[in-house]
C-alpha atoms as a PDB file:
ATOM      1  CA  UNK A   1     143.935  17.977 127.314  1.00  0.00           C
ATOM      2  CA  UNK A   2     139.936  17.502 127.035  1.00  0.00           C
ATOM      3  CA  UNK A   3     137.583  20.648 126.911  1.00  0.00           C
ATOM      4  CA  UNK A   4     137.254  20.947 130.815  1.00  0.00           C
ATOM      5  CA  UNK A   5     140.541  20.782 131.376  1.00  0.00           C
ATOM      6  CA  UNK A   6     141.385  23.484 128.620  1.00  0.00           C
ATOM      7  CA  UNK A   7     138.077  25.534 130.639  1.00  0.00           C
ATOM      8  CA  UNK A   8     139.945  25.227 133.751  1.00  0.00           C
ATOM      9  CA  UNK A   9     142.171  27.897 133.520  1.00  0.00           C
ATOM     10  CA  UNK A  10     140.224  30.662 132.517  1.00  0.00           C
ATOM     11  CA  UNK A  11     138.415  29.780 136.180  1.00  0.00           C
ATOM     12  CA  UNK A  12     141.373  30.242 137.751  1.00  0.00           C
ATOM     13  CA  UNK A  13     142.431  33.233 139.409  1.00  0.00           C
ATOM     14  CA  UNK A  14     146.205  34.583 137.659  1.00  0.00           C
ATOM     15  CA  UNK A  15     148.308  37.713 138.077  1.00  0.00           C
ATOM     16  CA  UNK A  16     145.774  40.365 136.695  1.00  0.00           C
ATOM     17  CA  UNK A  17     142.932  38.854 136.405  1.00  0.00           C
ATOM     18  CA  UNK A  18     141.775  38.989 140.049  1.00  0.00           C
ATOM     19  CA  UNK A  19     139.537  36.599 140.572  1.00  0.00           C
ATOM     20  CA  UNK A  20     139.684  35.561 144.100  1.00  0.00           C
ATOM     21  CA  UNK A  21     139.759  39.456 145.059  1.00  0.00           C
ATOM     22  CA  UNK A  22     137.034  39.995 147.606  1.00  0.00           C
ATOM     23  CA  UNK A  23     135.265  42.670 146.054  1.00  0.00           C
ATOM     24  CA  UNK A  24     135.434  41.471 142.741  1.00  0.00           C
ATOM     25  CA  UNK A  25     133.893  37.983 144.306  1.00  0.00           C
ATOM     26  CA  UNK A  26     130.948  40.157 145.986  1.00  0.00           C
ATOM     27  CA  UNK A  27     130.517  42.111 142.627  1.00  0.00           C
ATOM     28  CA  UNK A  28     129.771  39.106 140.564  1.00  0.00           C
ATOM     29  CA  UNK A  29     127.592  37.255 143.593  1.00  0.00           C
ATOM     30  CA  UNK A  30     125.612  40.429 143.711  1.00  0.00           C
ATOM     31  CA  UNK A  31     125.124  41.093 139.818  1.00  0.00           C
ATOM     32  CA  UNK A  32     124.950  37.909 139.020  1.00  0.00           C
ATOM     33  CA  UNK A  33     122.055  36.949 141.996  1.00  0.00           C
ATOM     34  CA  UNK A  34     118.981  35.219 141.151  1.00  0.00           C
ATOM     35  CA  UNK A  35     120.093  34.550 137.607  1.00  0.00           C
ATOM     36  CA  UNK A  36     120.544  30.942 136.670  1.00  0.00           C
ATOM     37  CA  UNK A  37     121.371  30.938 132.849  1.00  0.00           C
ATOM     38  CA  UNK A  38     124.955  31.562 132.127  1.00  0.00           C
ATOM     39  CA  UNK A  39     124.325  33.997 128.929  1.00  0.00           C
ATOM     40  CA  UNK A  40     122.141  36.187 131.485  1.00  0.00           C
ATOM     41  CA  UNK A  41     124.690  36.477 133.643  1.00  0.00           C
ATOM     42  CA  UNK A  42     127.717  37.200 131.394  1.00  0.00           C
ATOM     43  CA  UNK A  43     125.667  40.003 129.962  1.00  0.00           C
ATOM     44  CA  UNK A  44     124.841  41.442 133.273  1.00  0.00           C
ATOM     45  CA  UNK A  45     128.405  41.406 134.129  1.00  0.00           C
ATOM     46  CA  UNK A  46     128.932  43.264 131.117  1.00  0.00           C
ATOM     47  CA  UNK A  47     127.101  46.242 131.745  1.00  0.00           C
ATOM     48  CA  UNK A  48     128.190  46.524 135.111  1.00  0.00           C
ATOM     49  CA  UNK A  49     131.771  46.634 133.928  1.00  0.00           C
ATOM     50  CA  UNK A  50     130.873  48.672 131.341  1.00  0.00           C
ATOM     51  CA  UNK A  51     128.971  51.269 132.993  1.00  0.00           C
ATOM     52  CA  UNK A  52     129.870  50.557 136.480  1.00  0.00           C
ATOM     53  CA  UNK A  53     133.608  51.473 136.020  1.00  0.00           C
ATOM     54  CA  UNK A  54     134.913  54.788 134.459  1.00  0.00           C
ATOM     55  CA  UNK A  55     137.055  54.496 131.074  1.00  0.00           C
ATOM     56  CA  UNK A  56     139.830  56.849 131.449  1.00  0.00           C
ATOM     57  CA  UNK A  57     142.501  56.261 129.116  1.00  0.00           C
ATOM     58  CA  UNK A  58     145.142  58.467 131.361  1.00  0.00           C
ATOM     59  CA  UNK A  59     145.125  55.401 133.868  1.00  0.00           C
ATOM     60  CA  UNK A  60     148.116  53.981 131.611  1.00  0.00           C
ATOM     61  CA  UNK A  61     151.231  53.234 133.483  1.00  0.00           C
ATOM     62  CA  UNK A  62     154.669  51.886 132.623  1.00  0.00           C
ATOM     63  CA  UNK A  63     153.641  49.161 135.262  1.00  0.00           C
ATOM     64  CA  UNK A  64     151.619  45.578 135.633  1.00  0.00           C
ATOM     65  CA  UNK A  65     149.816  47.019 138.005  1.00  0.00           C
ATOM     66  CA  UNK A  66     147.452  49.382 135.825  1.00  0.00           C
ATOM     67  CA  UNK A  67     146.118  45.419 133.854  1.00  0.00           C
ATOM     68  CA  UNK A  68     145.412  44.522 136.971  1.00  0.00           C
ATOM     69  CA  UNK A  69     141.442  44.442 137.772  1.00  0.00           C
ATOM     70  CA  UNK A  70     141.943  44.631 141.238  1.00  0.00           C
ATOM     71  CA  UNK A  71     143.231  48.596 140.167  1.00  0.00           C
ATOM     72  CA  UNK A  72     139.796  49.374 137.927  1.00  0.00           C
ATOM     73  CA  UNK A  73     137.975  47.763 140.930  1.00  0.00           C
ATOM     74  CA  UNK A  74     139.419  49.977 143.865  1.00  0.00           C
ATOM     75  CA  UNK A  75     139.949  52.965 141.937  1.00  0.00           C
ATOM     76  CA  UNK A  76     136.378  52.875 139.440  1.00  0.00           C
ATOM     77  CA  UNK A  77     137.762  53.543 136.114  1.00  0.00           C
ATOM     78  CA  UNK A  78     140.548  51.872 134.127  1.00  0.00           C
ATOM     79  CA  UNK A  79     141.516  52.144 130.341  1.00  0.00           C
ATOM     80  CA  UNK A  80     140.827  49.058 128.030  1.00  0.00           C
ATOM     81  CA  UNK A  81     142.811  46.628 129.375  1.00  0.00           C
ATOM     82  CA  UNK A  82     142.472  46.869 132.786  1.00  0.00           C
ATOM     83  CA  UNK A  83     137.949  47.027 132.518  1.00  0.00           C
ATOM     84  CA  UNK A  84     138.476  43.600 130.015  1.00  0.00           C
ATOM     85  CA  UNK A  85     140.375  42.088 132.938  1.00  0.00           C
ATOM     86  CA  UNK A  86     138.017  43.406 135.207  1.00  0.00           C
ATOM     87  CA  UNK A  87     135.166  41.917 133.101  1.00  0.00           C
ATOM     88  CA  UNK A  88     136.746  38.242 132.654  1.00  0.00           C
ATOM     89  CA  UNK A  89     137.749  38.517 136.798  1.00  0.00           C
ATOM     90  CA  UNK A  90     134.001  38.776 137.332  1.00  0.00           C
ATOM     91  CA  UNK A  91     133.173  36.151 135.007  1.00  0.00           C
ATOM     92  CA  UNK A  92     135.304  33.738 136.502  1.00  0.00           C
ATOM     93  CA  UNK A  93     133.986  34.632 140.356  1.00  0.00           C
ATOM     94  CA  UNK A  94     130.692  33.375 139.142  1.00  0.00           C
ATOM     95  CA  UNK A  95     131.993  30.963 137.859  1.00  0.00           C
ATOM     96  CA  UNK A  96     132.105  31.305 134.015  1.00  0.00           C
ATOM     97  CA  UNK A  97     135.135  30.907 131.833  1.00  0.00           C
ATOM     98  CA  UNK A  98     136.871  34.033 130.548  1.00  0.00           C
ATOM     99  CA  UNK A  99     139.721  35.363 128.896  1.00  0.00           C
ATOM    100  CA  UNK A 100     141.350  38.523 127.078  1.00  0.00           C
ATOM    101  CA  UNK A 101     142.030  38.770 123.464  1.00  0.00           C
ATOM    102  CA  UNK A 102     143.932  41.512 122.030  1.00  0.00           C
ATOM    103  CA  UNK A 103     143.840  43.442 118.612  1.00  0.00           C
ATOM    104  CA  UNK A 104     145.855  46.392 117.351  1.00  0.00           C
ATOM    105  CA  UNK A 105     143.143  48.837 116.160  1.00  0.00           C
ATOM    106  CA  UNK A 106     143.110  52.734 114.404  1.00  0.00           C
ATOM    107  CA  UNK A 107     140.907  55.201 115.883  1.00  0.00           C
ATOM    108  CA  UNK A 108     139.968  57.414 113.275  1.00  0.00           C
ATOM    109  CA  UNK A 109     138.241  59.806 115.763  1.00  0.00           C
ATOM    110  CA  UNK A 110     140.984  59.673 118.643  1.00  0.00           C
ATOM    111  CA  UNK A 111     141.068  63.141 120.711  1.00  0.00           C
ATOM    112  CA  UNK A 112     143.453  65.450 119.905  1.00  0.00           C
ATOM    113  CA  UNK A 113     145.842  65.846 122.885  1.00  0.00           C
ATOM    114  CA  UNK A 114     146.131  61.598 122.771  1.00  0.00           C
ATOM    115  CA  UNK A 115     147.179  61.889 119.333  1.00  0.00           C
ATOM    116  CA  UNK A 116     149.557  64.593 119.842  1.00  0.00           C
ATOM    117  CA  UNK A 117     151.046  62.705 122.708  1.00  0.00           C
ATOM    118  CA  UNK A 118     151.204  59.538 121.277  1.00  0.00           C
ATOM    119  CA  UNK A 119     152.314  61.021 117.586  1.00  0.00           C
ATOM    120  CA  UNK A 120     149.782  58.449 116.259  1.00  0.00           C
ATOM    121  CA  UNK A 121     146.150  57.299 116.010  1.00  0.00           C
ATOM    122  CA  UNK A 122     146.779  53.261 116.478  1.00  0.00           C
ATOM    123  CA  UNK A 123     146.371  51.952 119.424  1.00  0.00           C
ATOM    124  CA  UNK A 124     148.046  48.433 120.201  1.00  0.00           C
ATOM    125  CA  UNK A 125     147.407  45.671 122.142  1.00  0.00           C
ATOM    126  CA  UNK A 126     143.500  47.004 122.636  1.00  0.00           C
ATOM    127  CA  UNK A 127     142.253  44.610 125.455  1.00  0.00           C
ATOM    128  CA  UNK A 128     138.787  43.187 124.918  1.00  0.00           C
ATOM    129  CA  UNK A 129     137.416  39.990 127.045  1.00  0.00           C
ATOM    130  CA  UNK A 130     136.039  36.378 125.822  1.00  0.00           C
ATOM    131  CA  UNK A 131     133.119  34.592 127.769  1.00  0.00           C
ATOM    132  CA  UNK A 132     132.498  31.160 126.989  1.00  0.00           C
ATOM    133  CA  UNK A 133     128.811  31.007 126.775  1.00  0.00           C
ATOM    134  CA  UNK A 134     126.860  27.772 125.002  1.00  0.00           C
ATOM    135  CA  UNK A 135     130.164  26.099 123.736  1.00  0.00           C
ATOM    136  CA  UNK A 136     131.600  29.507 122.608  1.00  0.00           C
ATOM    137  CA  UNK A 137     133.784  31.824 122.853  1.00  0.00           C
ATOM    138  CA  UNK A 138     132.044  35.146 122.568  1.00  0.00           C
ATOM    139  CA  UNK A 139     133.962  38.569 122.076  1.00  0.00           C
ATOM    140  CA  UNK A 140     132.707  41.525 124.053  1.00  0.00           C
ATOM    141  CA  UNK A 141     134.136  45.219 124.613  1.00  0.00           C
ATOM    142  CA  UNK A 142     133.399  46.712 127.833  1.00  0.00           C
ATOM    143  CA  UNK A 143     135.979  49.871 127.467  1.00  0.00           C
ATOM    144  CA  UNK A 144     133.628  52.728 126.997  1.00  0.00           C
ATOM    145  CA  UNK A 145     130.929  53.607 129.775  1.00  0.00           C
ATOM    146  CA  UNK A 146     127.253  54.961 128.199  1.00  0.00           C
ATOM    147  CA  UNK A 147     128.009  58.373 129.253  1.00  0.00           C
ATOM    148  CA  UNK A 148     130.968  58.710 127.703  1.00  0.00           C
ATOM    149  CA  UNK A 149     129.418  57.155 124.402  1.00  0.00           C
ATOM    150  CA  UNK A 150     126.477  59.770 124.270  1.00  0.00           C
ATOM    151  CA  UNK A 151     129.022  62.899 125.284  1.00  0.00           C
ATOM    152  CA  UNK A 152     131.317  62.238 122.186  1.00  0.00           C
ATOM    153  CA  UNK A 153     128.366  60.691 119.573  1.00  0.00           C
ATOM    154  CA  UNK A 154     129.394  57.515 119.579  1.00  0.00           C
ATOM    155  CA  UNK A 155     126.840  54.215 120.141  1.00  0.00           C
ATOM    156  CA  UNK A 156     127.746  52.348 123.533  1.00  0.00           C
ATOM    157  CA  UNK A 157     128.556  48.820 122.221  1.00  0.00           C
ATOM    158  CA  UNK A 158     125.802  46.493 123.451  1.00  0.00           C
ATOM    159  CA  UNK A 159     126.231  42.340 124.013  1.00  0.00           C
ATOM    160  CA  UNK A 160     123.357  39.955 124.308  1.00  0.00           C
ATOM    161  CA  UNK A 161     125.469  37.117 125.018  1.00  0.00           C
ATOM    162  CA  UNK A 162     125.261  35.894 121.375  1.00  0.00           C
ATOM    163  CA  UNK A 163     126.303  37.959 118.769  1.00  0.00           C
ATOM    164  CA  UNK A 164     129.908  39.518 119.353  1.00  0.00           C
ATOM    165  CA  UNK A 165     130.419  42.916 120.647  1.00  0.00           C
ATOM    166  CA  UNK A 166     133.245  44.685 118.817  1.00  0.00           C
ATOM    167  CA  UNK A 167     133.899  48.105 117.969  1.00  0.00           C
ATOM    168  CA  UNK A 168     131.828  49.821 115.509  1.00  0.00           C
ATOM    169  CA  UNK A 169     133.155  51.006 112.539  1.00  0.00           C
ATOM    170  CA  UNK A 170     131.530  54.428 111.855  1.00  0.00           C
ATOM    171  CA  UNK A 171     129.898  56.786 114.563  1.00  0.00           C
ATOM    172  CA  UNK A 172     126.346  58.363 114.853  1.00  0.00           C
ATOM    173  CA  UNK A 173     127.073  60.709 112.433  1.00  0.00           C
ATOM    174  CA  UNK A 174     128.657  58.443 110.102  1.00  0.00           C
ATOM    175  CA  UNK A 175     132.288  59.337 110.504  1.00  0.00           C
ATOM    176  CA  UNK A 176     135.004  56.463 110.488  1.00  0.00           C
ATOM    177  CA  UNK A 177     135.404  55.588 113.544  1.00  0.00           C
ATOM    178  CA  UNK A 178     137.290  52.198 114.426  1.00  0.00           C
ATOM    179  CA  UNK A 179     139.322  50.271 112.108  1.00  0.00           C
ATOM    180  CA  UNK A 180     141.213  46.742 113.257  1.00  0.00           C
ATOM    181  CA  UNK A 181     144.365  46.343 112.156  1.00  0.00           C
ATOM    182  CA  UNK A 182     145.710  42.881 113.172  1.00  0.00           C
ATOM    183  CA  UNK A 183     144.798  40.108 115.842  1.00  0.00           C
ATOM    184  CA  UNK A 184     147.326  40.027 119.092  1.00  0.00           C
ATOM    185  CA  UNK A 185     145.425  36.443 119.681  1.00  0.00           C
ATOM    186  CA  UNK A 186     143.989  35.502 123.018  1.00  0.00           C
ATOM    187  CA  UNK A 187     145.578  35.086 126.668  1.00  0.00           C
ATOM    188  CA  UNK A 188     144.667  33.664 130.223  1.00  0.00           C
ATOM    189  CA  UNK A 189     146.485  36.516 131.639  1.00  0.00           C
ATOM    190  CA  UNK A 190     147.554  40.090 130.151  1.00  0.00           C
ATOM    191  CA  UNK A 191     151.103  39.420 128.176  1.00  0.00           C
ATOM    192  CA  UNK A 192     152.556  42.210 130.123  1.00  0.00           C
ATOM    193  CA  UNK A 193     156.468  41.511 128.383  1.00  0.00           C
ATOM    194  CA  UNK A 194     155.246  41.076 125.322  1.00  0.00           C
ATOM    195  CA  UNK A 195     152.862  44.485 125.600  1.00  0.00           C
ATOM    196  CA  UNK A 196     155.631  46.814 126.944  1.00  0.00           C
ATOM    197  CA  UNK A 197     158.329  45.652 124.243  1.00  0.00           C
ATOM    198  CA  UNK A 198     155.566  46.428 121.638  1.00  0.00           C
ATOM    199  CA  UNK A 199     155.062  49.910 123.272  1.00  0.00           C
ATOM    200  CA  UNK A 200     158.110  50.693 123.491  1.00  0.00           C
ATOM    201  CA  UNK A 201     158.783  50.527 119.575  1.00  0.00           C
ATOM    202  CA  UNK A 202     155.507  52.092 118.535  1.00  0.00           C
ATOM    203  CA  UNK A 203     155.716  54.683 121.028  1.00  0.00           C
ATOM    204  CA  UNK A 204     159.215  56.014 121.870  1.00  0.00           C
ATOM    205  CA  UNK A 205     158.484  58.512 124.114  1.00  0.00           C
ATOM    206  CA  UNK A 206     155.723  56.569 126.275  1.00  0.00           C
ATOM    207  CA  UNK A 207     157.642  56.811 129.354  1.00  0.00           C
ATOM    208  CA  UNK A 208     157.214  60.424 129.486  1.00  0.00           C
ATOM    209  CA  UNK A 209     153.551  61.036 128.031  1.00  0.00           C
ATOM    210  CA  UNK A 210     152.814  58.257 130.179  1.00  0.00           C
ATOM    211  CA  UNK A 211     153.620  60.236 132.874  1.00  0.00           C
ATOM    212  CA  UNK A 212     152.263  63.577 131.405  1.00  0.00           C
ATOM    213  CA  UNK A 213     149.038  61.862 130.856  1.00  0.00           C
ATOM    214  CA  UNK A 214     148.418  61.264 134.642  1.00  0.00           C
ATOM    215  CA  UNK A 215     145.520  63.679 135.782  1.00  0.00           C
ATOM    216  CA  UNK A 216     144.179  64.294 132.698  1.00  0.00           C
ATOM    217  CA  UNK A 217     140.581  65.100 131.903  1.00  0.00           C
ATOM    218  CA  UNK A 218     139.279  62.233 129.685  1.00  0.00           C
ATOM    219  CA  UNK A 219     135.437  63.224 130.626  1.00  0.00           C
ATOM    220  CA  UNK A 220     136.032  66.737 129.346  1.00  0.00           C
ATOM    221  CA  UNK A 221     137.727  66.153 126.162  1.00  0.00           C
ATOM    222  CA  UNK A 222     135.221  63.595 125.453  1.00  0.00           C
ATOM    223  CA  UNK A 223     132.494  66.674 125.803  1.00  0.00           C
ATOM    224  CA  UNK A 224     133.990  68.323 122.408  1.00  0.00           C
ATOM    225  CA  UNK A 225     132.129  67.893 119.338  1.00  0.00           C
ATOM    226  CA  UNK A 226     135.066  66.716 117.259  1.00  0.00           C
ATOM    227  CA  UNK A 227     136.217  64.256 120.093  1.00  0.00           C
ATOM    228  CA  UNK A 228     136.151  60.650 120.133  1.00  0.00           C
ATOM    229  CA  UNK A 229     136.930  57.810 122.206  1.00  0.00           C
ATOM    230  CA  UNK A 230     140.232  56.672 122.072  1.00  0.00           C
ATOM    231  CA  UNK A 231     141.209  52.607 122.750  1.00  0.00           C
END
């Protein structure tokens, strides 16, 4: 298989990552409009996932349908997953290759209730998206919105299109912040099998705080000194 071939597919539309959804098409041609140079437009896609699109880790279901970018896009928010399908939908409605790559990571600065819920601070199968852009892959992170970032003292991750953008390790104030753990590798489409099994055996009880989480107040929590983001 030669290197357009192998590009192909992460052009295509596929279960979650909405590409050929009508919004999401309009949302790229109107970001994207008057800018001719790929990297330009991958990192204007960025922000507006990033900042266009509420994080809100409560959107978590024991269902596909919360990967999906078409459920970011009509509802505005979405937890890591579903923005980093939203992001590499958009990139491939204008036309740019994209994928998702997945990492198990440790918050260190998690809020309290998630932790409580969850009965730990690691977070598996964090979603993240990769943009090919000048012959590579680039990783970016388009989870947490600005706002969020300045309520809980954390720096918004920024991308230029060059340099990866991946969690940062300490926080303004120099607390730990995000620690990777190991590499889930990279996919055209979310592994959705493969992520509930894994659930399931790190977090027993999901089914039920799953359900408990639903209506939380992410924004609020987020206001409390000691809070941070979690993945």
């Amino acid at each position: 298989m030669n290197e357009a071939d192998t590009l192909a597919q992460y052009l295509a539309p596929s279960p979650h990552v909405n590409s050929d959804h009508p919004g999401i098409r309009a949302l790229a041609g109107r970001v994207t409009e008057g800018l001719a140079d790929t990297r330009e437009r991958a990192v204007a896609l960025y922000y507006a996932v990033r900042d266009g699109f509420r994080y809100d880790p409560y959107a978590i279901e024991m269902s596909g349908r919360c990967f999906a970018a078409t459920a970011v896009f009509e509802t505005g928010a979405g937890f890591c997953i579903g923005k980093a399908t939203l992001l590499a939908a958009a990139c491939r409605a204008a036309g740019i290759p994209a994928r998702l790559r997945f990492a198990d990571v440790r918050n260190h600065l998690t809020s309290p209730r998630l932790r409580e819920m969850m009965g730990t601070d690691e977070f598996v199968y964090h979603g993240y998206t990769e943009i090919w852009i000048a012959g590579r892959w680039r990783k970016c992170t388009p989870a947490f919105n600005k706002t969020l970032c300045d309520k809980a003292g954390i720096r918004a991750l920024e991308f230029d299109g060059i340099e990866d953008s991946v969690f940062h390790p300490i926080d303004l104030s120099g607390r730990q912040h995000m620690e990777y753990l190991r590499d889930r590798g990279s996919h055209v489409d979310v592994p959705t099998e493969e992520i509930f099994r894994v659930w399931r055996e790190v977090y027993p009880s999901m089914s039920s705080w799953a359900q408990e989480a639903r209506g939380g107040n992410f924004e609020q929590e987020a206001r409390a000194p000691a809070a941070g983001l979690p993945a």
